[in-house]
PDB file of N, CA and C in Angstrom:
ATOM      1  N   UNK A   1     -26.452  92.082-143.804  1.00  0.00           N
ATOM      2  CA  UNK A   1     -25.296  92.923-144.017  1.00  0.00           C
ATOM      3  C   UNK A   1     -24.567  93.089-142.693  1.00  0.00           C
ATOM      4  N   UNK A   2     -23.135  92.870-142.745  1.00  0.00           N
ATOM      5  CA  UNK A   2     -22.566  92.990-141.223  1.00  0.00           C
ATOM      6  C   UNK A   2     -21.734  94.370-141.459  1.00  0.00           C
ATOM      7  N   UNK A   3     -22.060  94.704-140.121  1.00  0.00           N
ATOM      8  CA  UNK A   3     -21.234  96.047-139.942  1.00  0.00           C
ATOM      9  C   UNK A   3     -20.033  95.352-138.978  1.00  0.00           C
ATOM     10  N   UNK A   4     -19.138  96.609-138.367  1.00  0.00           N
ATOM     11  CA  UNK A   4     -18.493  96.426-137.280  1.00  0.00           C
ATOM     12  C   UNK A   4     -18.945  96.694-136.084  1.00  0.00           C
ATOM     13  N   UNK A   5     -20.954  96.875-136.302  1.00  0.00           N
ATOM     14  CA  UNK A   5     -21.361  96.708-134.956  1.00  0.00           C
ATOM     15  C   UNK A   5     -22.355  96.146-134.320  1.00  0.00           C
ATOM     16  N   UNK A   6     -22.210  95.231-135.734  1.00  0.00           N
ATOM     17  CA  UNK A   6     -23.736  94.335-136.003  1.00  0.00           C
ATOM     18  C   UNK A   6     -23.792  93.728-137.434  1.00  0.00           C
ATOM     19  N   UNK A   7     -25.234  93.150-137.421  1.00  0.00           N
ATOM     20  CA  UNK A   7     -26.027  92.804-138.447  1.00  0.00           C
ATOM     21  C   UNK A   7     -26.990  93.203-138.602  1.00  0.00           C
ATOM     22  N   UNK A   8     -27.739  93.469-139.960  1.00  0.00           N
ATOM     23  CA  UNK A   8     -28.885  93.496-139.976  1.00  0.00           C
ATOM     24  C   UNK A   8     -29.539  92.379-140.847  1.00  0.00           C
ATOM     25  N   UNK A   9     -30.779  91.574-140.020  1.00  0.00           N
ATOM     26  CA  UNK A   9     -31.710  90.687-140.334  1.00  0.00           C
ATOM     27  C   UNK A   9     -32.670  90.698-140.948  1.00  0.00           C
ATOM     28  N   UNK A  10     -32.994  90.138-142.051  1.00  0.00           N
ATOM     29  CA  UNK A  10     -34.069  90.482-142.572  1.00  0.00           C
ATOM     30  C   UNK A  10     -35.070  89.322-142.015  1.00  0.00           C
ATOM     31  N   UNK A  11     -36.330  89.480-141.514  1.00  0.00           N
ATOM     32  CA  UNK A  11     -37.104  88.790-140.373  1.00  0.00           C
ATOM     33  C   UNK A  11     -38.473  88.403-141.249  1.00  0.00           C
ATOM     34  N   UNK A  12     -38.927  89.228-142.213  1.00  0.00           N
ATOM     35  CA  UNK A  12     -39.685  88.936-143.337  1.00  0.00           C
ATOM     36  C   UNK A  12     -39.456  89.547-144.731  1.00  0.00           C
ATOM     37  N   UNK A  13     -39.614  89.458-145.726  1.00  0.00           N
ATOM     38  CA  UNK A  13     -39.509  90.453-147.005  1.00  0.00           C
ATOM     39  C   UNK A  13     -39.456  91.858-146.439  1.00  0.00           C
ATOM     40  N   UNK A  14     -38.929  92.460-146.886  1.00  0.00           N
ATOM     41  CA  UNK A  14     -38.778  94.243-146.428  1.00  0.00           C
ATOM     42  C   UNK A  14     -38.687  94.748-145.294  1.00  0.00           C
ATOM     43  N   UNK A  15     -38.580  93.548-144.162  1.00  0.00           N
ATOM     44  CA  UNK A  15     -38.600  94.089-143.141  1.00  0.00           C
ATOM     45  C   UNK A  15     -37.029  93.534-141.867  1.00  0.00           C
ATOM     46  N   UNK A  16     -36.416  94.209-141.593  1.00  0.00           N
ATOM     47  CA  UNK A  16     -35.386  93.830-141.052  1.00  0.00           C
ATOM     48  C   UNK A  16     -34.864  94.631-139.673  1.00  0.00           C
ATOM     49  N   UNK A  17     -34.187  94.151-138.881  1.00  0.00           N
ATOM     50  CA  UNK A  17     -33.636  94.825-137.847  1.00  0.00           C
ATOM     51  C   UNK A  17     -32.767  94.333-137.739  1.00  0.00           C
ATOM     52  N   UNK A  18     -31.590  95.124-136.337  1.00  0.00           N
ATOM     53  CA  UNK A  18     -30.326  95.169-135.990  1.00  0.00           C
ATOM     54  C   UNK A  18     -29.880  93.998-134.845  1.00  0.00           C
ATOM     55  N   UNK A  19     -29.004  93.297-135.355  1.00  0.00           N
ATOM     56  CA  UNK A  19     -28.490  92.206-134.257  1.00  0.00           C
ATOM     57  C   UNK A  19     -27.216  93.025-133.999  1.00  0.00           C
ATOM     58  N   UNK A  20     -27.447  93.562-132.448  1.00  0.00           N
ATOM     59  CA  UNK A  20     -25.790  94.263-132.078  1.00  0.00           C
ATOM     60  C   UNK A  20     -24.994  93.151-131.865  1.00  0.00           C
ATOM     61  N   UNK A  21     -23.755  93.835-131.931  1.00  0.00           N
ATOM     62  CA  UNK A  21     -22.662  92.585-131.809  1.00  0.00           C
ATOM     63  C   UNK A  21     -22.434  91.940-130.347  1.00  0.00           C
ATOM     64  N   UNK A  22     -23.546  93.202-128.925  1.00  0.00           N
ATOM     65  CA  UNK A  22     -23.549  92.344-128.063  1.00  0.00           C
ATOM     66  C   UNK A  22     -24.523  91.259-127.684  1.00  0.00           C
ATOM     67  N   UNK A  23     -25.025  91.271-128.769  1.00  0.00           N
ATOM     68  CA  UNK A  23     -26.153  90.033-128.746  1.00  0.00           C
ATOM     69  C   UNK A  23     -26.197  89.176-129.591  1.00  0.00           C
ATOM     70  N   UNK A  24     -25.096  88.787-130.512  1.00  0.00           N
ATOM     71  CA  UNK A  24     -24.724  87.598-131.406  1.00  0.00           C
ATOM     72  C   UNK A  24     -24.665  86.615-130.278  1.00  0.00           C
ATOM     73  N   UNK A  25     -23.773  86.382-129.430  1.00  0.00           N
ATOM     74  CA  UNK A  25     -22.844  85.496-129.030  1.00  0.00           C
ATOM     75  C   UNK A  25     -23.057  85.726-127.014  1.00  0.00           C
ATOM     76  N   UNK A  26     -23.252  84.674-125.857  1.00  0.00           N
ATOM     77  CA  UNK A  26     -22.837  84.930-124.869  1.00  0.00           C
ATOM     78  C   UNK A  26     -21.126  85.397-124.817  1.00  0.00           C
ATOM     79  N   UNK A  27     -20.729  85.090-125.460  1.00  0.00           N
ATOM     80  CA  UNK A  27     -18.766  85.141-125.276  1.00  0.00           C
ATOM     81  C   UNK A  27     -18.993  86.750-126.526  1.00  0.00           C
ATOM     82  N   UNK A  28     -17.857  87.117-125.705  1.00  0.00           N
ATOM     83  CA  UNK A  28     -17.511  88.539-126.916  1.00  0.00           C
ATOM     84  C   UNK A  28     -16.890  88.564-128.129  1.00  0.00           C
ATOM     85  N   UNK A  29     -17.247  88.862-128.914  1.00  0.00           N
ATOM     86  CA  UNK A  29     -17.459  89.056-130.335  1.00  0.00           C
ATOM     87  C   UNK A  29     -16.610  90.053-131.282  1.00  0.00           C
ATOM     88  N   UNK A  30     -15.438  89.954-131.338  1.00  0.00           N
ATOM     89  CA  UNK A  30     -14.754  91.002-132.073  1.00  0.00           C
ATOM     90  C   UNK A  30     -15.322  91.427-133.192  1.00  0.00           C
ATOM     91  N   UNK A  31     -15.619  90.451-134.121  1.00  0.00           N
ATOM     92  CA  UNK A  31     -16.187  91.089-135.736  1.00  0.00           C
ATOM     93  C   UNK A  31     -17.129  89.833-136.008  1.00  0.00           C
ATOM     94  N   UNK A  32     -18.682  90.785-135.910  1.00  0.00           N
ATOM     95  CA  UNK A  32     -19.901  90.004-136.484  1.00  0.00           C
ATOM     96  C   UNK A  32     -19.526  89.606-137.842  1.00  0.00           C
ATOM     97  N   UNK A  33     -18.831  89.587-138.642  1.00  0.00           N
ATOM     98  CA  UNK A  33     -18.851  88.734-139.765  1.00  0.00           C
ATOM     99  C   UNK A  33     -18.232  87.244-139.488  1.00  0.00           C
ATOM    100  N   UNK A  34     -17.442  86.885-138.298  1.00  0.00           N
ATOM    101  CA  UNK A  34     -16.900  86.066-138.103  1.00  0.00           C
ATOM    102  C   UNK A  34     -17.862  84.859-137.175  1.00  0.00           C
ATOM    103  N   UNK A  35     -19.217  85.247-136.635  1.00  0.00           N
ATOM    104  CA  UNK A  35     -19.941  85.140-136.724  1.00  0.00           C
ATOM    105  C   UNK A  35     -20.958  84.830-137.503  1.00  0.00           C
ATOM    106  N   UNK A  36     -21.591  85.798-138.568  1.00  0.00           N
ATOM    107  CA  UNK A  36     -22.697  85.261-139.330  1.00  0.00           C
ATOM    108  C   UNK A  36     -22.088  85.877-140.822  1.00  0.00           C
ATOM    109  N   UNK A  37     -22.436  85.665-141.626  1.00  0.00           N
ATOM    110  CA  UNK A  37     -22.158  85.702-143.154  1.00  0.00           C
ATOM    111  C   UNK A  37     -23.287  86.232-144.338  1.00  0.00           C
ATOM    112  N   UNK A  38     -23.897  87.149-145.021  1.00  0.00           N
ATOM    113  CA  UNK A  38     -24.728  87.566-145.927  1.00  0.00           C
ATOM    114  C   UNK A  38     -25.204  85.781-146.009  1.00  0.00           C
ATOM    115  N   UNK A  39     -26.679  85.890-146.165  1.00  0.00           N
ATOM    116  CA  UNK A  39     -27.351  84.530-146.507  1.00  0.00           C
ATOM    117  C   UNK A  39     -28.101  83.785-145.650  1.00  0.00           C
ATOM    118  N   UNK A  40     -27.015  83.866-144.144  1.00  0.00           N
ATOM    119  CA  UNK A  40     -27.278  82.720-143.337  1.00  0.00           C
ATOM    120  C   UNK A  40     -28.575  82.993-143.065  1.00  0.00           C
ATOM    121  N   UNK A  41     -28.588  81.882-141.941  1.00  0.00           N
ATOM    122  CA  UNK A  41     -30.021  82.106-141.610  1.00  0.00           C
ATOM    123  C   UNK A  41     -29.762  81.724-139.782  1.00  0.00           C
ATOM    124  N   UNK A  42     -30.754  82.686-139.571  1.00  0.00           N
ATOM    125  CA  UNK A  42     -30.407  82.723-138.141  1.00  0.00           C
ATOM    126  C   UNK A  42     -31.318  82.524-137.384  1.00  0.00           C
ATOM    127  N   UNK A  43     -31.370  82.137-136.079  1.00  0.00           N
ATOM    128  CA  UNK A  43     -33.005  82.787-134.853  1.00  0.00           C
ATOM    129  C   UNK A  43     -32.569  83.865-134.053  1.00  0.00           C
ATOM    130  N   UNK A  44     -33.282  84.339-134.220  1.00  0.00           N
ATOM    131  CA  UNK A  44     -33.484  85.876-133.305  1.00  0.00           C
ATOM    132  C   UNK A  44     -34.521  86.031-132.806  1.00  0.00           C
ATOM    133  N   UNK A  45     -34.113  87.173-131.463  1.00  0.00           N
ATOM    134  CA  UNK A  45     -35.470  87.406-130.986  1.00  0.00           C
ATOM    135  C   UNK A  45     -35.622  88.560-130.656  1.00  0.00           C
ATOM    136  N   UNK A  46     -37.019  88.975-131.340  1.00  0.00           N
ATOM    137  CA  UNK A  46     -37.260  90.743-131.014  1.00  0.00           C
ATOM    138  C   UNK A  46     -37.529  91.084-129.352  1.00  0.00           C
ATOM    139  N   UNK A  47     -36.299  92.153-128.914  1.00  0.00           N
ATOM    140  CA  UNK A  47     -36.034  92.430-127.835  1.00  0.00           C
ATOM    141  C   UNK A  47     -36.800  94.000-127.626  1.00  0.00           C
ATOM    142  N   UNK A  48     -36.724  94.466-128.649  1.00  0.00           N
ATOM    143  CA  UNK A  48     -37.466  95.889-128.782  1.00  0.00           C
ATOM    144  C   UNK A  48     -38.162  96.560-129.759  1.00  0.00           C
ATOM    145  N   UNK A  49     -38.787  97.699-130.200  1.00  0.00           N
ATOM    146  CA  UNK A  49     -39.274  98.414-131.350  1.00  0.00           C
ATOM    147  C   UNK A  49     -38.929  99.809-130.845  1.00  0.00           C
ATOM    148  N   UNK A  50     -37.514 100.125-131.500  1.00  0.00           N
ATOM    149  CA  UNK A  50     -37.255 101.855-130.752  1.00  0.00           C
ATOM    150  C   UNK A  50     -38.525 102.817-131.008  1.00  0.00           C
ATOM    151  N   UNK A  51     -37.967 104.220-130.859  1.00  0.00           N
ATOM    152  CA  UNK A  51     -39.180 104.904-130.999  1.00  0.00           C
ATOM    153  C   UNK A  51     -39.131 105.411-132.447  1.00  0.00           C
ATOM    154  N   UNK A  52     -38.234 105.056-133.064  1.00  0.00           N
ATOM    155  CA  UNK A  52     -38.181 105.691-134.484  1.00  0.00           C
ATOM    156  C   UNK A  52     -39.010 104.335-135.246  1.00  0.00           C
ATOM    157  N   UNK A  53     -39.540 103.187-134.844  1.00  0.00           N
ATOM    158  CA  UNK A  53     -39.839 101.842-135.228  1.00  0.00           C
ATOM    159  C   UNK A  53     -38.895 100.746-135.828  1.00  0.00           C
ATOM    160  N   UNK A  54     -37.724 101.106-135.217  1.00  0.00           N
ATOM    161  CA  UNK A  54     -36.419 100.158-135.509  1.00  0.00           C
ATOM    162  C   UNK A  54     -36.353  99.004-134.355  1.00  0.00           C
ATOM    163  N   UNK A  55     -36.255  97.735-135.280  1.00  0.00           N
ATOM    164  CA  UNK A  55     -36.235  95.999-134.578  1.00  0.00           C
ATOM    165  C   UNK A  55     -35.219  96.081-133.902  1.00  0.00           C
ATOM    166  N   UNK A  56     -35.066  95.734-132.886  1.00  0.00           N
ATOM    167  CA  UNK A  56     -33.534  95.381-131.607  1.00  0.00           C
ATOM    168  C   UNK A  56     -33.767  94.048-131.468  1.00  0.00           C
ATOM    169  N   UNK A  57     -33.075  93.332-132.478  1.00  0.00           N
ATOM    170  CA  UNK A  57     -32.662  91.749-132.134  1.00  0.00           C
ATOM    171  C   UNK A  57     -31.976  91.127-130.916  1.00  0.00           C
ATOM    172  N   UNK A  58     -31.566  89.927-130.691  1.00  0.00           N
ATOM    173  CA  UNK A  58     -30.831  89.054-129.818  1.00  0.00           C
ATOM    174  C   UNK A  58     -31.017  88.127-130.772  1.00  0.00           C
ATOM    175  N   UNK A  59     -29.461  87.622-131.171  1.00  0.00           N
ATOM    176  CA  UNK A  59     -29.327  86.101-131.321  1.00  0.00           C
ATOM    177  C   UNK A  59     -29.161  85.101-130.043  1.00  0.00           C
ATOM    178  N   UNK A  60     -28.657  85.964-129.464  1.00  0.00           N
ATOM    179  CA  UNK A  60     -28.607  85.175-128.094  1.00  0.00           C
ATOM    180  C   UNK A  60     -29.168  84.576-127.084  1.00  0.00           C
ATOM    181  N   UNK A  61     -30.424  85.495-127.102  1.00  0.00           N
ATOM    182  CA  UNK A  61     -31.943  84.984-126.159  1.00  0.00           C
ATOM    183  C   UNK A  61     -32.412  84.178-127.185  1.00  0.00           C
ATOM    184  N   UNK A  62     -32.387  84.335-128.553  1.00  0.00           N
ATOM    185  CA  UNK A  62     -33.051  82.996-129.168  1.00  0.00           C
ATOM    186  C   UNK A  62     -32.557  82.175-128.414  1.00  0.00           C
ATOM    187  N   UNK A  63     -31.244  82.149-128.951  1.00  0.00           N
ATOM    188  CA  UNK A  63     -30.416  80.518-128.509  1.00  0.00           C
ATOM    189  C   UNK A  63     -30.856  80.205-127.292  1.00  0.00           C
ATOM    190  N   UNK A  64     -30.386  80.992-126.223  1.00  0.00           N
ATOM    191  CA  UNK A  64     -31.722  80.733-124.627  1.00  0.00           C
ATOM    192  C   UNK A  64     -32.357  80.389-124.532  1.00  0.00           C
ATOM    193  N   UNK A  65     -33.687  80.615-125.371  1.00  0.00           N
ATOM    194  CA  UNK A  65     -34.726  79.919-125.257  1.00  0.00           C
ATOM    195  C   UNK A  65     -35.191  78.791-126.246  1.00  0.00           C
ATOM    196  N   UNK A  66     -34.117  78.866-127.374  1.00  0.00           N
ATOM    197  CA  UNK A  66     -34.178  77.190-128.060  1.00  0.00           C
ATOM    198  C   UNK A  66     -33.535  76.111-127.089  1.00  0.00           C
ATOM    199  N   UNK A  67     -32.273  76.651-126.061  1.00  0.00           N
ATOM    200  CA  UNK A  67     -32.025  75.707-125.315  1.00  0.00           C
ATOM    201  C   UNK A  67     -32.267  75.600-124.264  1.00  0.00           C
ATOM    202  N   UNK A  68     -33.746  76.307-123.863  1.00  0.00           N
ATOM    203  CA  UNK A  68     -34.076  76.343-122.700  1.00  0.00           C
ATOM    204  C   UNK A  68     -35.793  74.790-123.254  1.00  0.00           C
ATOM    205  N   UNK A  69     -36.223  75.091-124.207  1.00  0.00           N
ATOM    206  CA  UNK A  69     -37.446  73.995-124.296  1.00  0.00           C
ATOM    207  C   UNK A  69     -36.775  72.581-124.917  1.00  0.00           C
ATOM    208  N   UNK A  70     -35.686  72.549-124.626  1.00  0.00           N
ATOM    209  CA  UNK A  70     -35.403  70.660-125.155  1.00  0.00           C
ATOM    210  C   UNK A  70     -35.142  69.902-124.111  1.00  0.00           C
TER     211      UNK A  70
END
């Protein structure tokens, strides 16, 4: 589901966290839907577990480190 300040990922069945919109993209990002779309499928990488137990994604350090091992 995209907001206007993010996404949220679903990472297994029932379980999902927040891709902020400053971590879609190295370049800035006006509107995460223009970006990613209900469906897609993405890599992310868990950056945190707040204290309430909410996921803090990066699409972006994925991508980092998919194009950091080729």
């Amino acid at each position: 589901m995209c907001l206007d300040f993010g996404a949220f990922v679903e990472i297994s069945p029932g379980k999902e966290g927040l891709v902020h919109v400053s971590e879609m993209k190295e370049e800035r990002v006006d509107k995460p839907s223009d970006v990613v779309k209900e469906g897609d499928h993405v890599a992310v990488k868990l950056l945190a577990i707040d204290d309430r137990g909410r996921l803090v994604l990066s699409m972006k350090a994925a991508q980092r480190e998919l194009s950091n091992k080729k």
